[in-house]
Protein backbone atom coordinates (compact mmCIF):
# COMPACT_ATOMS: atom_id res chain seq x y z
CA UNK A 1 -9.78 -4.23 23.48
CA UNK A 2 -9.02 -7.66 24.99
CA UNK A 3 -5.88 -9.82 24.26
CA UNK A 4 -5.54 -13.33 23.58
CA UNK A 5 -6.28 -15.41 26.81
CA UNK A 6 -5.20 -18.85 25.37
CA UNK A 7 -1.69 -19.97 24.69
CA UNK A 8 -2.85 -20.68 20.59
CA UNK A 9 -4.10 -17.87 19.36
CA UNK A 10 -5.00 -19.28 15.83
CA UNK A 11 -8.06 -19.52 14.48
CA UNK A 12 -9.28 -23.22 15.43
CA UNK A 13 -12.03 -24.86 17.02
CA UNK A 14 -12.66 -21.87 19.30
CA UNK A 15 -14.70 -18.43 18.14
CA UNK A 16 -13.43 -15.07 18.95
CA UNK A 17 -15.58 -11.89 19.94
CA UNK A 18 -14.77 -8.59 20.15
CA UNK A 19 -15.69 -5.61 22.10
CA UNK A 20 -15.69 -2.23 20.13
CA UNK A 21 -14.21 0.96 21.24
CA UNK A 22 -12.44 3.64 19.48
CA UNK A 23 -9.39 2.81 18.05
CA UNK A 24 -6.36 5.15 16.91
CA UNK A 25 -4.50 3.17 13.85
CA UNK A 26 -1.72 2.42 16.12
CA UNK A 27 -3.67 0.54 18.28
CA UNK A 28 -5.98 -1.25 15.64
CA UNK A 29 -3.49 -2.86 14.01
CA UNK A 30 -1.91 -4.04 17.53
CA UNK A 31 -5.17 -5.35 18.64
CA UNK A 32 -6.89 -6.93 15.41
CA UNK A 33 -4.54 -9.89 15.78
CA UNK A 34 -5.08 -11.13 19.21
CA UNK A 35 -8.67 -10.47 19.91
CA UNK A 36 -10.67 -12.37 23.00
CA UNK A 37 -11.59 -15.86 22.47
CA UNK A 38 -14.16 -17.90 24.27
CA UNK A 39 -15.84 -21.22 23.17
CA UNK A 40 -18.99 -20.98 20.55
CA UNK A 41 -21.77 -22.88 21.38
CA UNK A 42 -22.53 -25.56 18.81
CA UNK A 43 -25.12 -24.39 16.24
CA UNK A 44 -28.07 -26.23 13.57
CA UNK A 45 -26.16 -26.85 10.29
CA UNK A 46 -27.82 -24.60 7.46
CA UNK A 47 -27.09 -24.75 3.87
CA UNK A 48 -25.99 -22.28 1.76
CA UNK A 49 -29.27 -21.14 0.26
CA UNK A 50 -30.52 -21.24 4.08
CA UNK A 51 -27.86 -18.58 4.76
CA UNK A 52 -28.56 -16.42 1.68
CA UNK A 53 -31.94 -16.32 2.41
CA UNK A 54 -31.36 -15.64 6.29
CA UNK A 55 -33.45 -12.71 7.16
CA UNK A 56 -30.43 -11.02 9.33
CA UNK A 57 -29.06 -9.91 5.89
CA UNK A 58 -29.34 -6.42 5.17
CA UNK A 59 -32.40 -5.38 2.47
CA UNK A 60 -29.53 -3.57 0.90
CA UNK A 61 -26.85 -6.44 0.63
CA UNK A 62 -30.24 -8.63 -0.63
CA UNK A 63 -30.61 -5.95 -3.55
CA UNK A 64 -27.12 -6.44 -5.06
CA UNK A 65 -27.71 -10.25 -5.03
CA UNK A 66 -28.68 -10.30 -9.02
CA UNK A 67 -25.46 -8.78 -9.43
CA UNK A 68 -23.11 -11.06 -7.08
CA UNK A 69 -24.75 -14.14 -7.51
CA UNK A 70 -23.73 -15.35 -3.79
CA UNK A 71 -24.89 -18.98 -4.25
CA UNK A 72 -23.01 -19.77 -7.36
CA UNK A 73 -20.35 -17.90 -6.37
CA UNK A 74 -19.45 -19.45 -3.81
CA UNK A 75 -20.48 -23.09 -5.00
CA UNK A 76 -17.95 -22.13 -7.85
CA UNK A 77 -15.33 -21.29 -5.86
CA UNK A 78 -15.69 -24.96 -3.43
CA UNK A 79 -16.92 -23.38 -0.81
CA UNK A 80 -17.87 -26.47 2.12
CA UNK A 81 -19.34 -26.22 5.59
CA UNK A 82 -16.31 -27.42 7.50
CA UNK A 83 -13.84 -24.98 5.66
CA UNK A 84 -11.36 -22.43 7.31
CA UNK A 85 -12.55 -19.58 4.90
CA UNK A 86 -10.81 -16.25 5.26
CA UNK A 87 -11.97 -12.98 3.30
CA UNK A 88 -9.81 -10.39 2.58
CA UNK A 89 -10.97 -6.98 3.11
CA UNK A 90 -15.25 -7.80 3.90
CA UNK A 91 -16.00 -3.75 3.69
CA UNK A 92 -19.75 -3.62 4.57
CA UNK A 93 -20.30 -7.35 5.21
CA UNK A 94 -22.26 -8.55 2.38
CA UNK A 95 -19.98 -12.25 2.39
CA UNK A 96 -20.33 -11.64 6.31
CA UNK A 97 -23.30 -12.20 6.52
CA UNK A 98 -23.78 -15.20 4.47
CA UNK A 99 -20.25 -16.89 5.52
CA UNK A 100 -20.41 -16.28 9.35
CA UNK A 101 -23.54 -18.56 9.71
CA UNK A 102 -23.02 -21.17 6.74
CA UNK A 103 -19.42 -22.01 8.66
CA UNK A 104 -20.11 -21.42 12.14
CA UNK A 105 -21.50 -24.76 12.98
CA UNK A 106 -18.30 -26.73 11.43
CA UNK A 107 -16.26 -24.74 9.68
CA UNK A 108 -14.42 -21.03 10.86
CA UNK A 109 -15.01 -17.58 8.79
CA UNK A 110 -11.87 -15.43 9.25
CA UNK A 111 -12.41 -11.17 8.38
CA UNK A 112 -8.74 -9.76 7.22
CA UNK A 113 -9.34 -6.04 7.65
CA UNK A 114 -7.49 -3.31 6.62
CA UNK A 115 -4.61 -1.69 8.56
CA UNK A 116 -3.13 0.55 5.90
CA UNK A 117 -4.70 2.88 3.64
CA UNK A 118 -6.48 6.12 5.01
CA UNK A 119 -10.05 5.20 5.33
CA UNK A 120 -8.57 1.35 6.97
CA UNK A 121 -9.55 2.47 10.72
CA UNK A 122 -12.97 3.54 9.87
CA UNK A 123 -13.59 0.26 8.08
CA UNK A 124 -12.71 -1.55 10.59
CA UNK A 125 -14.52 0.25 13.35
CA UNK A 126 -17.77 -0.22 11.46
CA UNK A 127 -17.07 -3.85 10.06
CA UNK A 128 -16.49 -4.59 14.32
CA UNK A 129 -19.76 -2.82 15.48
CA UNK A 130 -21.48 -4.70 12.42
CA UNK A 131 -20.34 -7.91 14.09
CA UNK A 132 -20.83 -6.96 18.42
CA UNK A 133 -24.65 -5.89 16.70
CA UNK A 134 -25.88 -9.42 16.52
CA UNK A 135 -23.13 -11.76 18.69
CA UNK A 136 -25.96 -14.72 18.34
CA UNK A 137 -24.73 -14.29 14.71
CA UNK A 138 -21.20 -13.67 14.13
CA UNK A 139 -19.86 -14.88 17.66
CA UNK A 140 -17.78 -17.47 15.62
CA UNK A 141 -15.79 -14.74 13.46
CA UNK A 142 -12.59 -14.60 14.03
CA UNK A 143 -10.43 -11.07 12.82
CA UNK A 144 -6.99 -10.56 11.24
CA UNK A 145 -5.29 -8.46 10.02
CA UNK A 146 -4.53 -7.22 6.47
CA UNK A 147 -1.06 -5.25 5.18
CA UNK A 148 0.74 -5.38 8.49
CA UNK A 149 1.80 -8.68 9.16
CA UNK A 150 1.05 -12.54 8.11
CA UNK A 151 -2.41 -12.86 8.07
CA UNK A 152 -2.77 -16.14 9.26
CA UNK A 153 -0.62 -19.07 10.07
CA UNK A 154 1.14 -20.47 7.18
CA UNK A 155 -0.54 -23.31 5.43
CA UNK A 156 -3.64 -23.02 7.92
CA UNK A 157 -6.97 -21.55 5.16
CA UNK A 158 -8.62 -23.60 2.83
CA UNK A 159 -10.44 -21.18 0.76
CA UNK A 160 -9.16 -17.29 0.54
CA UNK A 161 -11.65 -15.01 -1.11
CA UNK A 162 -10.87 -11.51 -2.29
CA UNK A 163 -13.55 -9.11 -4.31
CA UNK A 164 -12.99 -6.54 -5.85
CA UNK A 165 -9.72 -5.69 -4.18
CA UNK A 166 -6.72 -5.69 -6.62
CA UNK A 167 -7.46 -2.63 -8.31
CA UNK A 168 -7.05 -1.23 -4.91
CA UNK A 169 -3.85 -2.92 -4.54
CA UNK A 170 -2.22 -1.78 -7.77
CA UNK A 171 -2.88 1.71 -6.92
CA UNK A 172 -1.40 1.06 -3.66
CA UNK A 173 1.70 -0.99 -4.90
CA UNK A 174 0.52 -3.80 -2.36
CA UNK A 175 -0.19 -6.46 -4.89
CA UNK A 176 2.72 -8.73 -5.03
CA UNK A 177 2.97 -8.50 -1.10
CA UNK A 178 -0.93 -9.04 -0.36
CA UNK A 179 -0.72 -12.04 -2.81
CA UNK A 180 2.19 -13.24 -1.01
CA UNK A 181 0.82 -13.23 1.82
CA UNK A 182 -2.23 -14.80 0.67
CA UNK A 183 -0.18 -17.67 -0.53
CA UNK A 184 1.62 -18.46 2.33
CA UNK A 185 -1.97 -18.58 4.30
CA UNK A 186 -3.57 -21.09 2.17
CA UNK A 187 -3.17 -24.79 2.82
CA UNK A 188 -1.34 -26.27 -0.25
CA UNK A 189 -4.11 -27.28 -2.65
CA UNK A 190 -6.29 -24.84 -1.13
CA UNK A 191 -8.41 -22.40 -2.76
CA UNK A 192 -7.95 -18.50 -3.93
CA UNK A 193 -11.13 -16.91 -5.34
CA UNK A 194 -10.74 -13.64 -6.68
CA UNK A 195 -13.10 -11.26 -8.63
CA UNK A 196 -12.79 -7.57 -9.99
CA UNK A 197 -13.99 -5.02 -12.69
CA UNK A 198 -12.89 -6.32 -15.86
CA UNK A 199 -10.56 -4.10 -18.07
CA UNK A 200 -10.94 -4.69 -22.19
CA UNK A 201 -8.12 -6.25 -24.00
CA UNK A 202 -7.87 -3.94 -26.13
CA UNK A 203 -6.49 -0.87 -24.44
CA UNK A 204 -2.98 -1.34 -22.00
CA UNK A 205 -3.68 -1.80 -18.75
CA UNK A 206 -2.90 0.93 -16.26
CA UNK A 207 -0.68 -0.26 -13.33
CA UNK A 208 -2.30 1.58 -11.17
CA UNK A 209 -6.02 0.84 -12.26
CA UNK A 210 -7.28 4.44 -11.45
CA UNK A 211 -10.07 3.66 -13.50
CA UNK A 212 -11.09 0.41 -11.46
CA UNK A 213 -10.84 -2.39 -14.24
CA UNK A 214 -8.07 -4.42 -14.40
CA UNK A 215 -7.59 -7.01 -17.40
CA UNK A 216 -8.48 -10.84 -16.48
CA UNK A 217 -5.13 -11.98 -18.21
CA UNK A 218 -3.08 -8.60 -16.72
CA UNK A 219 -4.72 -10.59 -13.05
CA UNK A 220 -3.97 -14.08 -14.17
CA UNK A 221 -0.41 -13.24 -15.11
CA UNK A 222 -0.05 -11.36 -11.83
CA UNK A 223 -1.79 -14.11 -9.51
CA UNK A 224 0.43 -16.70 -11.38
CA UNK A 225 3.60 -14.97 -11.03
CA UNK A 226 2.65 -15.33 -7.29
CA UNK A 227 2.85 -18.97 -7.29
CA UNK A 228 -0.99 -19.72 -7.86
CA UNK A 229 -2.50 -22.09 -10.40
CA UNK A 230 -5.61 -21.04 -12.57
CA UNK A 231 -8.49 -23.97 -11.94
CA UNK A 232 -11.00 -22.17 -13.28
CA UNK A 233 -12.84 -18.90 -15.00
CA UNK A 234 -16.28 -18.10 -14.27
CA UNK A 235 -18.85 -15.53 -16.49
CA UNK A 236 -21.36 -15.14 -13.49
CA UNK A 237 -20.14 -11.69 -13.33
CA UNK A 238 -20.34 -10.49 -16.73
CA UNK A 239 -22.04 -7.40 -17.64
CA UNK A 240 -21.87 -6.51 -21.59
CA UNK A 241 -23.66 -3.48 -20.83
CA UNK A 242 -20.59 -2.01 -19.21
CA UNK A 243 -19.43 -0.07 -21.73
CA UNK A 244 -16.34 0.61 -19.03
CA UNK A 245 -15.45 4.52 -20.17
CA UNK A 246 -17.01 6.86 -16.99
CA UNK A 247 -15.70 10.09 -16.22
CA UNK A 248 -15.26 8.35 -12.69
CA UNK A 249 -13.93 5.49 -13.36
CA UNK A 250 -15.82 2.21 -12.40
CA UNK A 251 -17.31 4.11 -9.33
CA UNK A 252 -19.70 5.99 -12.02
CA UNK A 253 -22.10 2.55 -12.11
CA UNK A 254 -23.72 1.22 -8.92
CA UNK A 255 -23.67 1.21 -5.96
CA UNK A 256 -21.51 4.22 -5.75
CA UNK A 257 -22.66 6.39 -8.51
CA UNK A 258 -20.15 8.76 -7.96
CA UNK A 259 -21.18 11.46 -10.60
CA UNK A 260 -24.67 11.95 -8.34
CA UNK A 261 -27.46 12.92 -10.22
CA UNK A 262 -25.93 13.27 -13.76
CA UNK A 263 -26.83 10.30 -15.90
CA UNK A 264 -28.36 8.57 -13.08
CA UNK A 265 -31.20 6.64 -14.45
CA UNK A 266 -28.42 5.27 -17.67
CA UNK A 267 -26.16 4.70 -14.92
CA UNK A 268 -28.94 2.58 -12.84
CA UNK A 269 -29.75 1.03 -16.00
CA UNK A 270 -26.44 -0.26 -17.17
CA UNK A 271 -26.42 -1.98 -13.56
CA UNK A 272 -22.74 -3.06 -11.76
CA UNK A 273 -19.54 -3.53 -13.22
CA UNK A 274 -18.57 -6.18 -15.65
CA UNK A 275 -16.70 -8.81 -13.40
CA UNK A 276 -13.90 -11.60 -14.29
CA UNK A 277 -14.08 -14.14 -11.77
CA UNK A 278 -11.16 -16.71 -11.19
CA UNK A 279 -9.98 -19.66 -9.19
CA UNK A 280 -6.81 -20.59 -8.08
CA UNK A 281 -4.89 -22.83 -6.60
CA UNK A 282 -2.26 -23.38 -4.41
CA UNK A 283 -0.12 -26.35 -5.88
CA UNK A 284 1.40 -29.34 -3.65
């Protein structure tokens, strides 16, 4: 893979591509922060709804759309065209593929993979050949990243988004670093959206969060702690039918259905996880 061929490697008013090729760890994690760089053509401005609606999206990310909401989401969170947004951990691409287009004319989408964790290599490989796929696309998306080093300048991203990720990090013991680190990246006043399974209140939660669901004030204590601000709660994740008790954990609804065939169709039928969804800010 390619270094940096400029003397400011930061994201800015220049796109980054990529060229994929097999990566050991090692070298992933060296290469994810200086990837190639060459100017992006200036693109149409589309709006949000425009992008969700964009026919590049996968039939598959479309179908989970009743469950993630993507235009209120992200209206709820402040997303703007001309933002420096920067996604923390983008897995299959769903936000990808909505973000990379919506900001590429003005504003910059930034992808903070993985490098820790044992399945952070694959995810990266695939989240890159996603991206070198369709360059018309994503030519603008610039990669970091994630549990290695700073993930960005400090002070340089308006609007840091994060799903479902912190039960990950509390079974890694990564929180109160990875926040950290997403402080320090956020302009101050900037934005930190973050969503997961939500825990009930009336059971202790588990610091590790082996079953998936953390507890919105366990998070909001947490995030706080960190330095953050709570602006704002959001129910456009809520799910009452999650009755949050599944011999595999959160994993047991959809999309994973983890315990196969048993209790599919009850599975199906309770639908995705219930889902706290927050905002945050970064004080002056």
């Amino acid at each position: 893979m390619s270094t940096c061929v400029s003397g400011d490697c930061r994201p800015g008013n220049i796109g980054y591509t990529v060229r994929v090729l097999k990566l050991s760890r090692r070298s992933l994690i060296a290469a994810l922060p200086a990837l190639a760089l060459h100017p992006v053509p200036a693109d149409a401005a589309i709006t949000l709804a425009a992008a969700i609606a964009g026919p590049w999206r996968s039939p598959k990310n479309t179908a989970r759309d009743k469950y993630r909401h993507p235009e209120a989401m992200l209206t709820f969170f402040g997303l703007s065209p001309n933002q420096t947004v920067l996604e923390i951990e983008p897995g299959a691409g769903y936000w990808t593929e909505i973000l990379a287009p919506y900001l590429k004319p003005a504003g910059h989408y930034i992808a903070a993979l993985p490098t820790t964790g044992p399945e952070s290599t694959t995810a990266a490989q695939k989240f890159l050949a996603k991206l070198a796929a369709n360059p018309a696309l994503y030519s603008n998306v610039a990669i970091t990243g994630f549990g290695a080093a700073p993930i960005a300048p400090p002070a340089s991203i308006d609007l840091v988004l994060s799903f479902r990720n912190l039960h990950d990090w509390l079974a890694e013991g990564t929180a109160t670093t990875n926040l950290a680190a997403i402080h320090a990246a956020l302009k101050p006043g900037g934005v930190f959206g973050i969503e997961d399974h939500r825990a009930p209140t009336t059971t202790p939660q588990d610091p590790q969060a082996k079953s998936g669901y953390v507890r919105q004030d366990y998070a909001t204590a947490l995030i706080t702690a960190a330095g953050f601000r709570l602006a704002a709660t959001s129910e456009l994740g809520a799910n009452p039918r999650d009755t949050k008790n599944y011999p595999k954990g959160v994993w047991t609804l959809p999309p994973t259905l983890a315990a196969g065939a048993t209790n599919r169709a009850r599975y199906l039928a309770i639908g995705e996880s219930d889902r706290w969804t927050l905002k945050f800010v970064k004080p002056y």
